[in-house]
PDB file of N, CA and C in Angstrom:
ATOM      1  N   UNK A   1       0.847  -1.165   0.000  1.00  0.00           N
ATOM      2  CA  UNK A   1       0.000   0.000   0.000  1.00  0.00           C
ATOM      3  C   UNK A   1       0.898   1.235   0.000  1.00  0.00           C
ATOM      4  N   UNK A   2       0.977   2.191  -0.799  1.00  0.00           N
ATOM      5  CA  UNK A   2       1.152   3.487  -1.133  1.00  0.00           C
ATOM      6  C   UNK A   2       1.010   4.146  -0.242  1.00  0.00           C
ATOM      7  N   UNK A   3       1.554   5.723   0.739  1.00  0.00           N
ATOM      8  CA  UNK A   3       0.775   6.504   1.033  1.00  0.00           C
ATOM      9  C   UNK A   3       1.609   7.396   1.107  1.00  0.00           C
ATOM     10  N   UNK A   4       0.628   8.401   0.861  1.00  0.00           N
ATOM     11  CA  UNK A   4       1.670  10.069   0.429  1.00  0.00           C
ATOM     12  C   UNK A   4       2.080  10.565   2.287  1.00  0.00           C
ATOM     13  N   UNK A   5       3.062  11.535   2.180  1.00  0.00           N
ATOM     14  CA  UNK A   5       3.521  12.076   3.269  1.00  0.00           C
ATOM     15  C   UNK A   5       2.196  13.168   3.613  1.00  0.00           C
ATOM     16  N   UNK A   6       2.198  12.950   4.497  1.00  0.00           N
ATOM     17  CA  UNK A   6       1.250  13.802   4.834  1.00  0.00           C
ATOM     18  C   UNK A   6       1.630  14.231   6.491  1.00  0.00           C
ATOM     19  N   UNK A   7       1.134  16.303   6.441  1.00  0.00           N
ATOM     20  CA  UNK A   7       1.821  16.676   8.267  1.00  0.00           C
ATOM     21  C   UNK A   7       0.330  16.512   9.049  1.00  0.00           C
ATOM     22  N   UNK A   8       0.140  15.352   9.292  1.00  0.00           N
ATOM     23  CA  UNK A   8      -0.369  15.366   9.906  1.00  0.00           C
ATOM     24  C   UNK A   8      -0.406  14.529  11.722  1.00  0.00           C
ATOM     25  N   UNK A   9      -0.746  14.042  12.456  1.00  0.00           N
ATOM     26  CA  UNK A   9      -0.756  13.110  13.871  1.00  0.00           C
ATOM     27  C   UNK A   9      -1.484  12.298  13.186  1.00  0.00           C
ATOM     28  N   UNK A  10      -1.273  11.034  12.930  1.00  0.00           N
ATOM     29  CA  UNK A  10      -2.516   9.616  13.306  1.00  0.00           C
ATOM     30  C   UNK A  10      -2.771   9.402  14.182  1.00  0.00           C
ATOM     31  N   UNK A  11      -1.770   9.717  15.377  1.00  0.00           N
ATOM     32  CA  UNK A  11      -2.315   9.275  16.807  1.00  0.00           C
ATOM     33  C   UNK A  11      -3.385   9.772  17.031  1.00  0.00           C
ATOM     34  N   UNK A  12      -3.719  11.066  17.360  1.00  0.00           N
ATOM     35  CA  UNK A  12      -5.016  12.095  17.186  1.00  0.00           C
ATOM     36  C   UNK A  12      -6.168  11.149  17.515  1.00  0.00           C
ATOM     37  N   UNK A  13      -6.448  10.381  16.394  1.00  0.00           N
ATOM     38  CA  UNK A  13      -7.501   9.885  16.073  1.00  0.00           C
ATOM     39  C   UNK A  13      -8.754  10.692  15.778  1.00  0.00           C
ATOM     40  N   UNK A  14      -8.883  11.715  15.379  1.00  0.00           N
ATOM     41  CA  UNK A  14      -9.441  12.577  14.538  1.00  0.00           C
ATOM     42  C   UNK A  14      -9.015  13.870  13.488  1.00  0.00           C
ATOM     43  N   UNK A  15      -9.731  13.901  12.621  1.00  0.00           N
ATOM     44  CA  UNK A  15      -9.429  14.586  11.530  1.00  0.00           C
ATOM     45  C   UNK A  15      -8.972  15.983  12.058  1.00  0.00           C
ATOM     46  N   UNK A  16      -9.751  16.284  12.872  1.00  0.00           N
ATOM     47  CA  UNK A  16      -9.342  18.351  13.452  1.00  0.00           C
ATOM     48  C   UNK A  16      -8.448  17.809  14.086  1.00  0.00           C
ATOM     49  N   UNK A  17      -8.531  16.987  15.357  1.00  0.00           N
ATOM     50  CA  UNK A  17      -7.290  17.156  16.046  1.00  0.00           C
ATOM     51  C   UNK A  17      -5.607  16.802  15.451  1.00  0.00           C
ATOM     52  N   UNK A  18      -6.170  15.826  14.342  1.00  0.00           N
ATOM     53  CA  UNK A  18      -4.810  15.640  13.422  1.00  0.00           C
ATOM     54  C   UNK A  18      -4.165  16.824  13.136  1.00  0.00           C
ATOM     55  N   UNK A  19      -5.207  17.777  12.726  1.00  0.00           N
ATOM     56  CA  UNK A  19      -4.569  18.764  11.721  1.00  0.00           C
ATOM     57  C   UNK A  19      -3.792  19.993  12.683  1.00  0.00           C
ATOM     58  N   UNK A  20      -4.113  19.751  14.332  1.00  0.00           N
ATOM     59  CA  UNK A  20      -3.250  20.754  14.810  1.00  0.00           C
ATOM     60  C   UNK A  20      -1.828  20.826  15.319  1.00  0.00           C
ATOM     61  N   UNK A  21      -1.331  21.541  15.385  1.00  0.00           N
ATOM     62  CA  UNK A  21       0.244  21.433  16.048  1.00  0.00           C
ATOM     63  C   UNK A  21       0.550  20.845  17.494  1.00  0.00           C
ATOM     64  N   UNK A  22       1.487  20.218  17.498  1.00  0.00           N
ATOM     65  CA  UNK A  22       1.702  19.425  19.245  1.00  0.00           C
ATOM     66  C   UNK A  22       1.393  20.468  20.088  1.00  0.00           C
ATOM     67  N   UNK A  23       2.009  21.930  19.952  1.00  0.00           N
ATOM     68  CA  UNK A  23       1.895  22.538  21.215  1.00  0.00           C
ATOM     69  C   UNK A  23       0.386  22.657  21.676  1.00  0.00           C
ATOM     70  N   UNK A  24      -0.757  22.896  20.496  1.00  0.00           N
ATOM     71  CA  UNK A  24      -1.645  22.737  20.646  1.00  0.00           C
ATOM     72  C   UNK A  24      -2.441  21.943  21.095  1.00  0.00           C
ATOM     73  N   UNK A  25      -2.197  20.535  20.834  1.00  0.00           N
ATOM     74  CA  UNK A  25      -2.764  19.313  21.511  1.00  0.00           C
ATOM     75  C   UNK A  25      -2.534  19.110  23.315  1.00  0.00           C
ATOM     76  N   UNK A  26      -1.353  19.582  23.594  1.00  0.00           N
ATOM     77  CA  UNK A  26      -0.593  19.356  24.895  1.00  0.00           C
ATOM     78  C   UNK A  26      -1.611  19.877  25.799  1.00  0.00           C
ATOM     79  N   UNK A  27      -2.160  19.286  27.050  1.00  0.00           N
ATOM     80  CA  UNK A  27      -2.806  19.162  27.963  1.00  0.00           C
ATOM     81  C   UNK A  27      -2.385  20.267  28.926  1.00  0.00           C
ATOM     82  N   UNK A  28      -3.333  20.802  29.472  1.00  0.00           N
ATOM     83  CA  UNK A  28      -3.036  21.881  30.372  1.00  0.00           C
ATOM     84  C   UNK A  28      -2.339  21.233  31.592  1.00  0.00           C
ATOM     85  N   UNK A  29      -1.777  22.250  32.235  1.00  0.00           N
ATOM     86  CA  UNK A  29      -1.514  21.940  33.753  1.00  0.00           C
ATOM     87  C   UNK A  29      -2.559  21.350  34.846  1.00  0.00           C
ATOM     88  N   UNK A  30      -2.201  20.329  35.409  1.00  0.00           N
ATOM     89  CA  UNK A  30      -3.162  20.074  36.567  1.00  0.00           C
ATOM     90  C   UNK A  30      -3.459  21.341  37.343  1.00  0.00           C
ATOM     91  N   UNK A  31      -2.691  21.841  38.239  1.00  0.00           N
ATOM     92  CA  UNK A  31      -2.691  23.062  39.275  1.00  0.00           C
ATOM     93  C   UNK A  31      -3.627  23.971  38.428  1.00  0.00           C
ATOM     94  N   UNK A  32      -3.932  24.134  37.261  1.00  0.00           N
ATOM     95  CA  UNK A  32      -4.759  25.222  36.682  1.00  0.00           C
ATOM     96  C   UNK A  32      -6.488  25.049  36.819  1.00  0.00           C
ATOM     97  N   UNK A  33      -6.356  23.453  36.756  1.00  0.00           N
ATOM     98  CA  UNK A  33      -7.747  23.294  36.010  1.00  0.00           C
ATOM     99  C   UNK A  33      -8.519  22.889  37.627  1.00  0.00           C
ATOM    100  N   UNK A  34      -7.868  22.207  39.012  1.00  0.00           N
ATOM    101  CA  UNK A  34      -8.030  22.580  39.941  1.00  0.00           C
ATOM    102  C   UNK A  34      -8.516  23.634  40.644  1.00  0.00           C
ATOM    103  N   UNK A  35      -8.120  25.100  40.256  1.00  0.00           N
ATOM    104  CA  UNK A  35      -8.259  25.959  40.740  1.00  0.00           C
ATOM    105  C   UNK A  35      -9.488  26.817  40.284  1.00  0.00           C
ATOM    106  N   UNK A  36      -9.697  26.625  39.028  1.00  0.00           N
ATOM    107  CA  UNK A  36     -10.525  27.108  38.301  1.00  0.00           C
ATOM    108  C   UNK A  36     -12.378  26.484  38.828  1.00  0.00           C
ATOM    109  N   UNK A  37     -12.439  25.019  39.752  1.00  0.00           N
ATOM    110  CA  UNK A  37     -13.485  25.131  40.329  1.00  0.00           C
ATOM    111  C   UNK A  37     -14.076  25.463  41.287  1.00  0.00           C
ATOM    112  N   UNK A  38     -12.684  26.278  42.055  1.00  0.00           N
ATOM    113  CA  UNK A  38     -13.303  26.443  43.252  1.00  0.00           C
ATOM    114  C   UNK A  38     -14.241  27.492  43.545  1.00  0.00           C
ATOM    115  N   UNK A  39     -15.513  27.442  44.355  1.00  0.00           N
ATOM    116  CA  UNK A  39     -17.033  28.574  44.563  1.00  0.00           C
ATOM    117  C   UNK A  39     -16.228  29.493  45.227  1.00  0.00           C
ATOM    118  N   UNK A  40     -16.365  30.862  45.166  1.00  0.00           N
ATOM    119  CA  UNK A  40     -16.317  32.189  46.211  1.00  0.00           C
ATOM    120  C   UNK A  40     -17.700  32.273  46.560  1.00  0.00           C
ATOM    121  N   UNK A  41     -17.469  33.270  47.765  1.00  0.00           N
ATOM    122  CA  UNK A  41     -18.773  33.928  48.240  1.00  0.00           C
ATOM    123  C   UNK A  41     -19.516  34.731  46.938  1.00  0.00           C
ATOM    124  N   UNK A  42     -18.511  35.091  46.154  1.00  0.00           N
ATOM    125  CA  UNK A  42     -19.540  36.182  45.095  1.00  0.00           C
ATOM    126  C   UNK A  42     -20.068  35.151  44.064  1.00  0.00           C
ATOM    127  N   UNK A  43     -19.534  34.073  44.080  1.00  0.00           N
ATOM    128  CA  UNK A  43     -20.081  33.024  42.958  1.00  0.00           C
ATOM    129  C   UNK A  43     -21.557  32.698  43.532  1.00  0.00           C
ATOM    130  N   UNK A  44     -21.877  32.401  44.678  1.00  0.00           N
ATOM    131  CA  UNK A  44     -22.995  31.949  45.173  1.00  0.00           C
ATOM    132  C   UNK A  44     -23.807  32.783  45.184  1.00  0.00           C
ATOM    133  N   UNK A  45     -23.730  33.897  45.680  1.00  0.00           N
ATOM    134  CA  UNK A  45     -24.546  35.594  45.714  1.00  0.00           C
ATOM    135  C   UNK A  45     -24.858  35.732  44.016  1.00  0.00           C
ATOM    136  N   UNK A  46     -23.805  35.714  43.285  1.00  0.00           N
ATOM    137  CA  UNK A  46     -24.390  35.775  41.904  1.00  0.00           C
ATOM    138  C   UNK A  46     -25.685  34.981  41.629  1.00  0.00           C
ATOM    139  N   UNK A  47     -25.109  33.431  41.906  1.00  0.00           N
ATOM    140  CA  UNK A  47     -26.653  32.918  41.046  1.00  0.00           C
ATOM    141  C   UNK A  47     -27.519  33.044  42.473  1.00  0.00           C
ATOM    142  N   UNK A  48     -27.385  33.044  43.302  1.00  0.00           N
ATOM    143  CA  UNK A  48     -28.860  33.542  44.170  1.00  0.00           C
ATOM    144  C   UNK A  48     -29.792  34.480  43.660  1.00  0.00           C
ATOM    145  N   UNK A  49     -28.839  35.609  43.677  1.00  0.00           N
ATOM    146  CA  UNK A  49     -29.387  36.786  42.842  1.00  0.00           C
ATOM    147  C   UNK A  49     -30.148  36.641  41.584  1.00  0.00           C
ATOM    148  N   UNK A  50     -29.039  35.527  40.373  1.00  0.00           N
ATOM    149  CA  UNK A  50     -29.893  35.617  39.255  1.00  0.00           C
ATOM    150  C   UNK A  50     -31.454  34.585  39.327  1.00  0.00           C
ATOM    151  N   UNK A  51     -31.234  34.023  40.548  1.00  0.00           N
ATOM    152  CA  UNK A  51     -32.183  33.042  40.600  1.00  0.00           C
ATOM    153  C   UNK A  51     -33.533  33.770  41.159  1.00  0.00           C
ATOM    154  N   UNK A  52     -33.386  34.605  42.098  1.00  0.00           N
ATOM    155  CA  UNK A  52     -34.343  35.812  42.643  1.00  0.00           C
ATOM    156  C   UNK A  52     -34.855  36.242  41.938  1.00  0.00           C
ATOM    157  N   UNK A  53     -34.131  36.948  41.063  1.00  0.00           N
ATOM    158  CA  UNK A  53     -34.371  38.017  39.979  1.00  0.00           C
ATOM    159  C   UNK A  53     -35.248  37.359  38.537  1.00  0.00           C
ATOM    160  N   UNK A  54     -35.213  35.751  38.025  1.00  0.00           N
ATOM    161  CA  UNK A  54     -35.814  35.437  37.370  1.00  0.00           C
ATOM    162  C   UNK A  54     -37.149  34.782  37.825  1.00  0.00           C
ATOM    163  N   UNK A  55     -36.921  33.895  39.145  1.00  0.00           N
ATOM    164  CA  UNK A  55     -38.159  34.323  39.699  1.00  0.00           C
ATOM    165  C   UNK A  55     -39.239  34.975  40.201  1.00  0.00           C
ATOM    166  N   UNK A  56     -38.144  36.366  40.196  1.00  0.00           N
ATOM    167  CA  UNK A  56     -39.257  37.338  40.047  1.00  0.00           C
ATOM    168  C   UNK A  56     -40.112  37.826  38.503  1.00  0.00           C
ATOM    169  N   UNK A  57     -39.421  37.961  37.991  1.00  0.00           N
ATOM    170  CA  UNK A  57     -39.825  38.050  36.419  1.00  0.00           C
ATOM    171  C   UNK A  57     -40.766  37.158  36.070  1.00  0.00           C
ATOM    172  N   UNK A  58     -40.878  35.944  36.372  1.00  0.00           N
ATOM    173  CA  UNK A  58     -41.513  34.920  35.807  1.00  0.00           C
ATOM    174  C   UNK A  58     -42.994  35.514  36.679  1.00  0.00           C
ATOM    175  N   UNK A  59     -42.895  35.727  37.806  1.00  0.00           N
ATOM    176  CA  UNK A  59     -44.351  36.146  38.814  1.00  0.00           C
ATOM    177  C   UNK A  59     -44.677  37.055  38.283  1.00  0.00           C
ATOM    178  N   UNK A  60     -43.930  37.910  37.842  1.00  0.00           N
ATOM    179  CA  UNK A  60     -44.490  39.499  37.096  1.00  0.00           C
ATOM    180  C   UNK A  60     -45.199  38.973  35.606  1.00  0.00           C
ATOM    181  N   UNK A  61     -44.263  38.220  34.871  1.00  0.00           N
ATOM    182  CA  UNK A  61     -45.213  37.401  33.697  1.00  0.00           C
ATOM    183  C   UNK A  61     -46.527  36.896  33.804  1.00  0.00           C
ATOM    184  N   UNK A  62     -46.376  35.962  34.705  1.00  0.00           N
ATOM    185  CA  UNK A  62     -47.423  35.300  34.968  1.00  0.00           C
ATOM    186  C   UNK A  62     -48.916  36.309  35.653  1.00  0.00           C
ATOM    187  N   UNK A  63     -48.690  37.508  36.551  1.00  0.00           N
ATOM    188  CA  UNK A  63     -49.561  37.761  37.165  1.00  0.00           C
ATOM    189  C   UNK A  63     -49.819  38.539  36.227  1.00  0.00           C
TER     190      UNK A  63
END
């Protein structure tokens, strides 16, 4: 079997991800993606708030 050179990854195992560059494929840091879930106080106050605030809307719709 024949096959032309081609720049691409087979490992990949898909067509987009073939077509990108290693640095691109390379997996983030653990320590990053850790940190990124942790709740603050303003995270919780946010959706309280947005949760208030659309339940209020919805009562104002409705009535």
């Amino acid at each position: 079997m024949r096959r032309s050179l081609v720049l691409t990854n087979e490992a990949a195992r898909h067509p987009f991800l073939a077509s990108l560059p290693p640095h691109v494929r390379q997996s983030p840091p653990d320590h990053e993606a850790q940190n990124a879930w942790r709740l603050s106080r303003d995270d919780v106050r946010g959706v309280v708030t947005t949760y208030f605030a659309v339940f209020a809307a919805a009562l104002v719709f409705i009535a």
